[in-house]
Protein backbone atom coordinates (compact mmCIF):
# COMPACT_ATOMS: atom_id res chain seq x y z
CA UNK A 1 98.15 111.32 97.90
CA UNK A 2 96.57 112.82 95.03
CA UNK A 3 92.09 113.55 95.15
CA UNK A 4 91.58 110.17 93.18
CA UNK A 5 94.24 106.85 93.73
CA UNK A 6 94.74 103.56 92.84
CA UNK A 7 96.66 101.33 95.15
CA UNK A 8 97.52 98.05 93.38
CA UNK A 9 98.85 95.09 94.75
CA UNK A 10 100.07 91.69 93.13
CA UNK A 11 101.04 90.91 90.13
CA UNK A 12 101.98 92.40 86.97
CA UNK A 13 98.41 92.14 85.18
CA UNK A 14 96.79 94.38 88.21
CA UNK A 15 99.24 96.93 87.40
CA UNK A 16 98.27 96.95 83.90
CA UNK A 17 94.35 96.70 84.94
CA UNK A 18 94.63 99.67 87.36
CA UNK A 19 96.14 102.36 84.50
CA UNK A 20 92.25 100.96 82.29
CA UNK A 21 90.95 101.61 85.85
CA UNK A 22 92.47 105.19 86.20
CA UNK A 23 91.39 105.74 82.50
CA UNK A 24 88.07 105.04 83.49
CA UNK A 25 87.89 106.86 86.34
CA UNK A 26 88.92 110.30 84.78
CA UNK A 27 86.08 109.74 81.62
CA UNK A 28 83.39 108.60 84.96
CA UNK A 29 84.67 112.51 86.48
CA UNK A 30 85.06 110.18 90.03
CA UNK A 31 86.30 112.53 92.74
CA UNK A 32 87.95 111.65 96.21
CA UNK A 33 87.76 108.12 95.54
CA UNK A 34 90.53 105.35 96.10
CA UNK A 35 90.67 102.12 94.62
CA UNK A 36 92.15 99.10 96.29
CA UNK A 37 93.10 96.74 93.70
CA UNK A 38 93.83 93.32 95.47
CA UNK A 39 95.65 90.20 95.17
CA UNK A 40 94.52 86.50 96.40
CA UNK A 41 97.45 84.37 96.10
CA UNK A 42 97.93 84.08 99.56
CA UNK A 43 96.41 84.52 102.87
CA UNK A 44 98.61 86.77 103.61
CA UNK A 45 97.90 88.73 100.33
CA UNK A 46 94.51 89.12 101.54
CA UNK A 47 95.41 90.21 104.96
CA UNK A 48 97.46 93.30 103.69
CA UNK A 49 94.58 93.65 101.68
CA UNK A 50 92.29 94.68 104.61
CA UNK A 51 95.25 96.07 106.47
CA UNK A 52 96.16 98.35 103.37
CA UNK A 53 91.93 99.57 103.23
CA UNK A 54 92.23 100.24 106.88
CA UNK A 55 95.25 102.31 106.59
CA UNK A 56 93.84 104.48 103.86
CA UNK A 57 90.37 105.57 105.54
CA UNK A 58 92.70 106.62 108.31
CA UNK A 59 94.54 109.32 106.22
CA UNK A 60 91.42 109.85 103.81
CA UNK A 61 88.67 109.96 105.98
CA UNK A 62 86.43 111.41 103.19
CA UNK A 63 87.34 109.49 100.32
CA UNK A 64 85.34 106.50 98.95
CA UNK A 65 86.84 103.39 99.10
CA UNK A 66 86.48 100.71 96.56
CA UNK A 67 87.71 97.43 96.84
CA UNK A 68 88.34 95.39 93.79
CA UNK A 69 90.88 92.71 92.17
CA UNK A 70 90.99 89.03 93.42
CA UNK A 71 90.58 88.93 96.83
CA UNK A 72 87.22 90.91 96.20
CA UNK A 73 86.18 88.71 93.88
CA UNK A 74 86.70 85.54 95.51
CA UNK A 75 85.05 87.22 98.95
CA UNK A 76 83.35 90.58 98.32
CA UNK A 77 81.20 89.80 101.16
CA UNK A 78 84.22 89.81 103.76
CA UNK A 79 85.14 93.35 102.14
CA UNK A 80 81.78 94.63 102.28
CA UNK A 81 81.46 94.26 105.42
CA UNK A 82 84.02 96.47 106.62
CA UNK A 83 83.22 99.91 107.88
CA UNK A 84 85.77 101.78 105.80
CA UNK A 85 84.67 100.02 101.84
CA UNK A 86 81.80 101.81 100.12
CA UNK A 87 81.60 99.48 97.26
CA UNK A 88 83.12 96.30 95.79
CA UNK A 89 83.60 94.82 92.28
CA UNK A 90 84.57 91.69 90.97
CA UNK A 91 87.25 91.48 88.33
CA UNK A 92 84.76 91.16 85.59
CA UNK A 93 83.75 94.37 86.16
CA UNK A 94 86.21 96.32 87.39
CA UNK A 95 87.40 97.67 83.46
CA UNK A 96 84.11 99.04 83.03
CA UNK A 97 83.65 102.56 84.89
CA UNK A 98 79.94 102.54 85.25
CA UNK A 99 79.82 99.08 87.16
CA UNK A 100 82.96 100.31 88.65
CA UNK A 101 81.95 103.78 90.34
CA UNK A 102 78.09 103.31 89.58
CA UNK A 103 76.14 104.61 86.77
CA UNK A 104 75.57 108.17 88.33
CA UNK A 105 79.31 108.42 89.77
CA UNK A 106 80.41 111.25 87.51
CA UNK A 107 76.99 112.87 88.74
CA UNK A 108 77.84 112.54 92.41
CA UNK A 109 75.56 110.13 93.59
CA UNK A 110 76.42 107.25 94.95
CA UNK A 111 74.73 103.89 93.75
CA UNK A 112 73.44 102.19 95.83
CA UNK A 113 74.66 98.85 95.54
CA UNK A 114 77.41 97.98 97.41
CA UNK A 115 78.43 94.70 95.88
CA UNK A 116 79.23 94.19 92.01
CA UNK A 117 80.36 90.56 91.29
CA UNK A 118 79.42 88.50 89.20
CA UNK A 119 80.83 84.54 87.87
CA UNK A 120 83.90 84.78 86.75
CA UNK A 121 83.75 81.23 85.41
CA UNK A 122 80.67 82.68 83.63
CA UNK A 123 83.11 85.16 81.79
CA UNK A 124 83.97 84.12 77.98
CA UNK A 125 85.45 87.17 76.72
CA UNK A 126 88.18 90.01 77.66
CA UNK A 127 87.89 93.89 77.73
CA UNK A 128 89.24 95.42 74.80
CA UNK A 129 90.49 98.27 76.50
CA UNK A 130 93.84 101.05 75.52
CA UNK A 131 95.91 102.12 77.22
CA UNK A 132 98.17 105.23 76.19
CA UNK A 133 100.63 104.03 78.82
CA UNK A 134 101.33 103.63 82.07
CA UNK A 135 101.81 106.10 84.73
CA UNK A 136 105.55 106.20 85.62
CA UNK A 137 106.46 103.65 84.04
CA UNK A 138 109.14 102.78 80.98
CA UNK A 139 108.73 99.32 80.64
CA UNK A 140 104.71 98.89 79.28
CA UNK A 141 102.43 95.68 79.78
CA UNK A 142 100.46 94.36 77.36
CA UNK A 143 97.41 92.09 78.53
CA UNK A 144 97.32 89.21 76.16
CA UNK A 145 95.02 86.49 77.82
CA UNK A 146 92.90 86.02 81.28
CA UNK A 147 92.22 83.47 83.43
CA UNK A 148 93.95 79.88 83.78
CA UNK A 149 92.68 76.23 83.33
CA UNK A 150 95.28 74.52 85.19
CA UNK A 151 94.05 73.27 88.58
CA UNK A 152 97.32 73.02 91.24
CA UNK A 153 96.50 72.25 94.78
CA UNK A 154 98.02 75.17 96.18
CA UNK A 155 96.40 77.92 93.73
CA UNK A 156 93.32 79.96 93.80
CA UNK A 157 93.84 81.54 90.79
CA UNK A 158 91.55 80.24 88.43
CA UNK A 159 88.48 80.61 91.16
CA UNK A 160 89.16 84.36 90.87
CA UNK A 161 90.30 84.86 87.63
CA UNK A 162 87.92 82.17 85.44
CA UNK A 163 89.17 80.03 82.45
CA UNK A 164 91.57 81.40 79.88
CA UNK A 165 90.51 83.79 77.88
CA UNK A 166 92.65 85.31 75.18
CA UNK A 167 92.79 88.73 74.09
CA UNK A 168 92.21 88.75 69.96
CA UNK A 169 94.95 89.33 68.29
CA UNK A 170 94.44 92.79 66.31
CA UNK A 171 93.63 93.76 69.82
CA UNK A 172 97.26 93.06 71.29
CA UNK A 173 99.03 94.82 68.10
CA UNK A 174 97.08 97.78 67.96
CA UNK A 175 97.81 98.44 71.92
CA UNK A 176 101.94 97.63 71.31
CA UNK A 177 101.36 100.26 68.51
CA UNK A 178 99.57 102.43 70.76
CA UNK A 179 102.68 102.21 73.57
CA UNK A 180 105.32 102.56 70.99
CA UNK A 181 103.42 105.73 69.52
CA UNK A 182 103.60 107.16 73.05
CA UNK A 183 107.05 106.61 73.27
CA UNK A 184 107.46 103.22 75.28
CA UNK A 185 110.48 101.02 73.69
CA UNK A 186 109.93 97.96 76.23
CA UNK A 187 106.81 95.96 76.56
CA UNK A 188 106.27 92.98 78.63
CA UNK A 189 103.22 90.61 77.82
CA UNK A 190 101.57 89.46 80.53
CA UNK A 191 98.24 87.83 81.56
CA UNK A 192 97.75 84.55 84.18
CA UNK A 193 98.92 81.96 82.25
CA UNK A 194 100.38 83.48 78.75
CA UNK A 195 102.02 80.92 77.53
CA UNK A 196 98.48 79.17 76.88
CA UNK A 197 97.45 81.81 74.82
CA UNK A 198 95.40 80.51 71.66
CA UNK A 199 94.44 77.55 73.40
CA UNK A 200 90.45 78.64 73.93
CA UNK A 201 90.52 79.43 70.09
CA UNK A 202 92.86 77.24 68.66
CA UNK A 203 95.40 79.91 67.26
CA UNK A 204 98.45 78.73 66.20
CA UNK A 205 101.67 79.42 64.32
CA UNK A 206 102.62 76.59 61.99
CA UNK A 207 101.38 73.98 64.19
CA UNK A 208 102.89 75.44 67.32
CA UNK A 209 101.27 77.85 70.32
CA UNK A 210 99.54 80.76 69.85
CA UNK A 211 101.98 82.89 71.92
CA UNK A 212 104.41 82.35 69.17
CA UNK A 213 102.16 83.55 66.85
CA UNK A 214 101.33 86.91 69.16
CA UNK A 215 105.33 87.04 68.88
CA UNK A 216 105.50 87.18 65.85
CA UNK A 217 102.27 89.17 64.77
CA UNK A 218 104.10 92.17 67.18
CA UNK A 219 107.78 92.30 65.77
CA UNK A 220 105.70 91.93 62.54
CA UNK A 221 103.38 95.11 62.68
CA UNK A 222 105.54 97.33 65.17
CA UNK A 223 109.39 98.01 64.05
CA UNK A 224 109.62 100.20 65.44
CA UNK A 225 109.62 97.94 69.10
CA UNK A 226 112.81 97.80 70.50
CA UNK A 227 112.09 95.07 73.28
CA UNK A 228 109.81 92.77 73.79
CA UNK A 229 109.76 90.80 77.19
CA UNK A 230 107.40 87.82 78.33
CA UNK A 231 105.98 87.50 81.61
CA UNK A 232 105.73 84.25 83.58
CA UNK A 233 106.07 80.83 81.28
CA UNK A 234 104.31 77.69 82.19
CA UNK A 235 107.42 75.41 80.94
CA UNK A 236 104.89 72.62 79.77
CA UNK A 237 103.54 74.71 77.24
CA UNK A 238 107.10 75.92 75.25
CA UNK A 239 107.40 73.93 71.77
CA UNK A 240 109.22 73.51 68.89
CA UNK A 241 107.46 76.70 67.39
CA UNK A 242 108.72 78.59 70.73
CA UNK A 243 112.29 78.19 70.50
CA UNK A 244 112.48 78.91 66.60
CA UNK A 245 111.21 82.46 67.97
CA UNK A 246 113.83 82.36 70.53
CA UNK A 247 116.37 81.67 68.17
CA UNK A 248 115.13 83.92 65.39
CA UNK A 249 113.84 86.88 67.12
CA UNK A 250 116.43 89.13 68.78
CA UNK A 251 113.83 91.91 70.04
CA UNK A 252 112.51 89.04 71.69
CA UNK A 253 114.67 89.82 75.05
CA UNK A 254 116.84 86.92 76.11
CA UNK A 255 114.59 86.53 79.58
CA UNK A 256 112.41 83.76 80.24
CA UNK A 257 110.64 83.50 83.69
CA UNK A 258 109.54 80.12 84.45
CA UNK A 259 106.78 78.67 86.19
CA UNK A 260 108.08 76.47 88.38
CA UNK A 261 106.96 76.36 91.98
CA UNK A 262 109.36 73.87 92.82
CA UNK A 263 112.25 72.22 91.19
CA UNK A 264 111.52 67.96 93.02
CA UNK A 265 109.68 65.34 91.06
CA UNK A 266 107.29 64.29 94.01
CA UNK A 267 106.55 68.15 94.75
CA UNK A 268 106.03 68.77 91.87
CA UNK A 269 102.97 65.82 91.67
CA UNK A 270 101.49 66.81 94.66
CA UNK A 271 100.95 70.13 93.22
CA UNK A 272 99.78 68.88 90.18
CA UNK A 273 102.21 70.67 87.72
CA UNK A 274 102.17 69.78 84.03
CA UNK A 275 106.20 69.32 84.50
CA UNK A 276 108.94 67.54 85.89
CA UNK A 277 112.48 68.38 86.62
CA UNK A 278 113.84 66.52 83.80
CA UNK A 279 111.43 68.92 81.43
CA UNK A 280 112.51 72.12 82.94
CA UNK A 281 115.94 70.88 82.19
CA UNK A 282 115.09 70.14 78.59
CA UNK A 283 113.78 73.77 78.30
CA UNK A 284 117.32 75.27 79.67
CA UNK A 285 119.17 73.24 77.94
CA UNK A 286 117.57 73.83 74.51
CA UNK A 287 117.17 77.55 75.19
CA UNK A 288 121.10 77.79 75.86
CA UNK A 289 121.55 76.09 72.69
CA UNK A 290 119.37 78.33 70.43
CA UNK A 291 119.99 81.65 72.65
CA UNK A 292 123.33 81.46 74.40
CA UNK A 293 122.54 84.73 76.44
CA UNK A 294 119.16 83.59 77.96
CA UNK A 295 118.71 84.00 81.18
CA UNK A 296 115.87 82.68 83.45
CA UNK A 297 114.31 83.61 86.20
CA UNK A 298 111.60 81.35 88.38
CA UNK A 299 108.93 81.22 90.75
CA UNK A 300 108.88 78.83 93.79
CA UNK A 301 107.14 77.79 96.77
CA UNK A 302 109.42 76.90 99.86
CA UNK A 303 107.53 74.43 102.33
CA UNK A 304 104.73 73.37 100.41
CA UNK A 305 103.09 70.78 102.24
CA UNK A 306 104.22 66.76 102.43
CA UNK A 307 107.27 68.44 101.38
CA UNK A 308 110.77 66.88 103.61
CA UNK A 309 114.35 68.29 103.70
CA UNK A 310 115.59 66.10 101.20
CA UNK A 311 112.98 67.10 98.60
CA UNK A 312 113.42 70.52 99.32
CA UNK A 313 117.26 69.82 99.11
CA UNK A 314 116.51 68.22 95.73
CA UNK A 315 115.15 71.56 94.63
CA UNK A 316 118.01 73.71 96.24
CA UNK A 317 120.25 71.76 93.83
CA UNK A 318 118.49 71.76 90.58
CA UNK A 319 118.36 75.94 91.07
CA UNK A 320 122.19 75.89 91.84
CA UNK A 321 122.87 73.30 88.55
CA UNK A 322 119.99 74.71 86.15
CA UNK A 323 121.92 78.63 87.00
CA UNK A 324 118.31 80.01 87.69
CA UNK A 325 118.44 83.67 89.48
CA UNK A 326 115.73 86.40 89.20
CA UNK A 327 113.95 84.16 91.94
CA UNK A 328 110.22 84.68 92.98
CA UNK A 329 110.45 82.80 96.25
CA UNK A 330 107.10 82.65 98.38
CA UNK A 331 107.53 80.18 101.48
CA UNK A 332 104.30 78.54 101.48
CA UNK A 333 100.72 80.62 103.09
CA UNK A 334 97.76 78.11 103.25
CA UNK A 335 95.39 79.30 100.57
CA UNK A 336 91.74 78.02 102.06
CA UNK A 337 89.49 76.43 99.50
CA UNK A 338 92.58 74.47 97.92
CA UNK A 339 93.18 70.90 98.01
CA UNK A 340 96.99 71.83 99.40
CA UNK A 341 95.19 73.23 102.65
CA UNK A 342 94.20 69.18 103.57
CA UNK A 343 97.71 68.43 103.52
CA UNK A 344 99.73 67.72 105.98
CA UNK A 345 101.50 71.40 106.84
CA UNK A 346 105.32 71.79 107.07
CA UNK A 347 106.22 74.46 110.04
CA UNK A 348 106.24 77.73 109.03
CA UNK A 349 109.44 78.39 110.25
CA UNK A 350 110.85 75.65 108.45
CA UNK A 351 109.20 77.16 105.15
CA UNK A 352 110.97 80.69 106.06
CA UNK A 353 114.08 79.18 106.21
CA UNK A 354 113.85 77.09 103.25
CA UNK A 355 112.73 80.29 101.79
CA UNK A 356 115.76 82.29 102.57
CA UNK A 357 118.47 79.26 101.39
CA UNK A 358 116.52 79.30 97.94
CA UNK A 359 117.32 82.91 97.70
CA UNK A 360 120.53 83.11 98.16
CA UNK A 361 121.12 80.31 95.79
CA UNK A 362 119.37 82.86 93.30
CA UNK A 363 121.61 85.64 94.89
CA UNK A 364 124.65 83.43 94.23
CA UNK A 365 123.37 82.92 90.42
CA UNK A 366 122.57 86.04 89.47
CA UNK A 367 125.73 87.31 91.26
CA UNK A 368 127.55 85.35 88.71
CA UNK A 369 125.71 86.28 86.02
CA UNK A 370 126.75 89.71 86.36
CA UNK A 371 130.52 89.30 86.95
CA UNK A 372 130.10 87.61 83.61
CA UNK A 373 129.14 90.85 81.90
CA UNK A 374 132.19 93.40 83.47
CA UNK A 375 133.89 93.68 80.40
CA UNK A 376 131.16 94.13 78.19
CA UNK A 377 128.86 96.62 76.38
CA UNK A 378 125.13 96.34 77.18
CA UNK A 379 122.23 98.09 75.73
CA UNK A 380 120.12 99.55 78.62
CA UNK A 381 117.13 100.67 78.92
CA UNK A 382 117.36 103.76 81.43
CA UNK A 383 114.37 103.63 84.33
CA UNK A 384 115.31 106.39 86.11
CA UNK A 385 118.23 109.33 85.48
CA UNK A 386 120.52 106.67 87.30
CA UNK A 387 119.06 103.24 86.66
CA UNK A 388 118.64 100.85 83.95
CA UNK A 389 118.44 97.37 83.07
CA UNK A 390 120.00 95.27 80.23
CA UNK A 391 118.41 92.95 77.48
CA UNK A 392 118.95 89.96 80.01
CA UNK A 393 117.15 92.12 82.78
CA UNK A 394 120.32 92.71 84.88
CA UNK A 395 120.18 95.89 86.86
CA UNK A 396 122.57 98.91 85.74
CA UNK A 397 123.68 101.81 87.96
CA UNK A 398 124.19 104.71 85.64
CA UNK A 399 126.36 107.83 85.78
CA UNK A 400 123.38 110.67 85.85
CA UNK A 401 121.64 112.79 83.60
CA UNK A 402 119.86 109.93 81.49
CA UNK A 403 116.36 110.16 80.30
CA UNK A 404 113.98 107.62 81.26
CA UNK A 405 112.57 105.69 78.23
CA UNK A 406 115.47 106.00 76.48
CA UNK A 407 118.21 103.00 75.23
CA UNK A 408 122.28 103.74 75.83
CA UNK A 409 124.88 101.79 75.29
CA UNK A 410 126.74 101.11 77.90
CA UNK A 411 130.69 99.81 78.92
CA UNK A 412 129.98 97.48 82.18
CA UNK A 413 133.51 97.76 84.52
CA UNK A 414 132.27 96.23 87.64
CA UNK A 415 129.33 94.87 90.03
CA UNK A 416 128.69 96.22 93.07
CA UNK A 417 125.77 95.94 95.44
CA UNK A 418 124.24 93.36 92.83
CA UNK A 419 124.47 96.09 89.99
CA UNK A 420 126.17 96.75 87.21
CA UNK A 421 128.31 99.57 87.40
CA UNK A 422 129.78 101.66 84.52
CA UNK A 423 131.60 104.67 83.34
CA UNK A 424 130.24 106.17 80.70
CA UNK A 425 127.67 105.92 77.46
CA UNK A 426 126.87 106.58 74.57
CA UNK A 427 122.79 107.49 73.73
CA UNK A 428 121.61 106.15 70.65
CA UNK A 429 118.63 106.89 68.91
CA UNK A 430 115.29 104.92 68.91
CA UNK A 431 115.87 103.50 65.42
CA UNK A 432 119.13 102.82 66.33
CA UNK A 433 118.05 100.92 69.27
CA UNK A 434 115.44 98.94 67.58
CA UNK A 435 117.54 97.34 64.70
């Protein structure tokens, strides 16, 4: 472990907030210090939380520990208490070094306040900050809003990340231009809930949602952008304006990751979703009509509470039909301080096993998926020397001696261990790759 470290865990927008973090902490001249950056969504989240601080005092004795992300914010008093945490800082703060480390860090004193949160519900705007990339990583993310206004019984989300808040627009282009400059040809917007970007300012394209203006607005300014990927979708909020991008845009990669936490009408109440099954459906559908190589991937909740074998059976089958893979399955945790925590509890055991039967239907998908593709040629987008994935996200075993970063073309022959596998390829050039 290097002097200074950052262990994230979560989601997708923590990774991106721990490279700012890391940025800041080189400009603050923090030494020996490790940052926890945590994640809420469960109990269990929060439990490997402590478990992960308690593991690092043990091999860094003499470091500083500072505990921040959404399990601090929602508790910091819980973290503060423990032995091993110095300081801890609510996700309002945690972008800016000096509330971060303290305002004398770089002068190696300590501040002396050991607890920086403040509202997040209080929060109305989002850092600005650039980053020139992200530390061993091809694919970049791009934060493009914060916070969610959604309230579903099972999530604590919003109660640690406040209402959305989206990230202006010149913002978002000149960091894609900022990645591409430094040689990333992938970037993946992400944020809470993206898809309601513009919503808090009432940005839109032609009528439709602001996300397919920020779309647009990127393929627009940076050409030179060979992919662009979206992070988790709330399927209410796709429109007309949506799909014309999907049609339209072929950097746009052909990879949608709904938000569905469950595929069975009455679930789907109890949670309070914006959706039913019959409007997921309608969003498949029309996507397979406008983009016949989209793929999609889901989240989903096994044993969420109230909920019996046959609506859980109802969900099995819509994945299965709807040919969703890419699965984000999380049998249910009881999240206290939701309204899903009053409800009557299915077994956990029961939620394990529904758990592992909604995977393997995503196994099974994605499975066929890629027996689909032998045959083909795929552009790829090499991760490491041996590793890559294609537009549609499918994962590539490659012969050796690729760079990471760059795009190859590549002839799929077969699928083994739930990767492509291949023979040989052909590099082409950025430009190439972008057209």
């Amino acid at each position: 472990m290097s002097v200074n470290d950052i262990i994230t865990l979560g989601c997708r927008l923590n990774t991106l907030e721990s490279e700012v973090m890391r940025d800041e902490m080189a400009k603050a001249g923090v030494t020996d210090a490790v940052i926890i950056n945590t994640c809420a969504v469960t109990a269990e989240a929060e439990r490997q939380a402590r478990q992960t601080i308690r593991r690092i005092k043990r091999e860094r004795p003499g470091a500083r520990i500072i505990v921040t992300g959404c399990a601090a914010q929602l508790d910091p008093a819980k973290f503060a208490a423990m032995d091993e945490v110095e300081r801890v800082v609510g996700n309002a703060e945690k972008l800016d070094g000096a509330k971060l480390f303290g305002a004398n860090a770089g002068l190696g004193q300590n501040d002396p306040t050991s607890i920086v949160v403040s509202d997040i519900n209080e929060v109305k705007e989002t850092a600005g900050h650039l980053v020139s990339g992200l530390d061993g990583r091809t694919r970049a993310f791009v934060m493009v809003q914060q916070g969610c206004d959604n309230d579903c019984t099972f999530c604590i989300i919003p109660a640690a990340r406040g209402p959305n808040r989206s990230v202006p627009l010149d913002q978002i282009v000149a960091q894609v231009k900022k990645l591409v400059a430094a040689g990333h040809l992938e970037v993946v917007l992400t944020g809470v809930d993206i898809a309601a970007y513009g919503s808090d300012t009432g940005l839109t394209d032609a009528n439709g949602t602001g996300l397919s203006a920020v779309i647009r607005a990127i393929l627009d300014a940076v050409p030179d952008l060979a992919r662009l990927r979206l992070s988790s979708l709330d399927p209410a909020r796709l429109d007309d304006q949506f799909f014309d991008v999907l049609a339209n845009e072929p950097r746009l990669m052909p990879h949608l990751h709904l938000s569905l936490q469950a595929a069975d009408d009455m679930v789907l109440k109890r949670m309070k979703r914006r959706h039913s099954v019959d409007d997921v459906r309608a969003v498949v559908e029309r996507a397979r009509a406008v983009r016949p190589d989209v793929v999609f991937g889901a989240d989903l909740i096994a044993g969420f509470p109230t909920e019996t074998d046959a609506m859980f059976a109802t969900t099995l089958s819509n994945v299965k039909d709807m040919g969703l893979h890419y699965l984000h399955v999380f049998p249910y945790s009881t999240r206290p301080g939701t309204p899903a925590e009053r409800m009557p509890q299915v077994p956990g055991d029961a939620a394990k096993r529904r758990a592992r039967m909604l995977r393997a239907a995503g196994e099974a998908n994605l499975g066929r998926h890629l027996e689909s593709m032998v045959g083909t040629s795929q552009m790829v987008l090499v991760e490491k020397s041996t590793f890559g994935r294609t537009e549609t996200f499918a994962p590539v075993q490659l012969d050796g001696g690729h760079t990471p970063g760059e795009l190859v073309r590549i002839a799929i022959v077969g699928v083994q261990g739930g990767e492509l596998t291949t023979t040989h390829s052909n590099t082409n050039s950025n430009t190439q790759a972008a057209e």
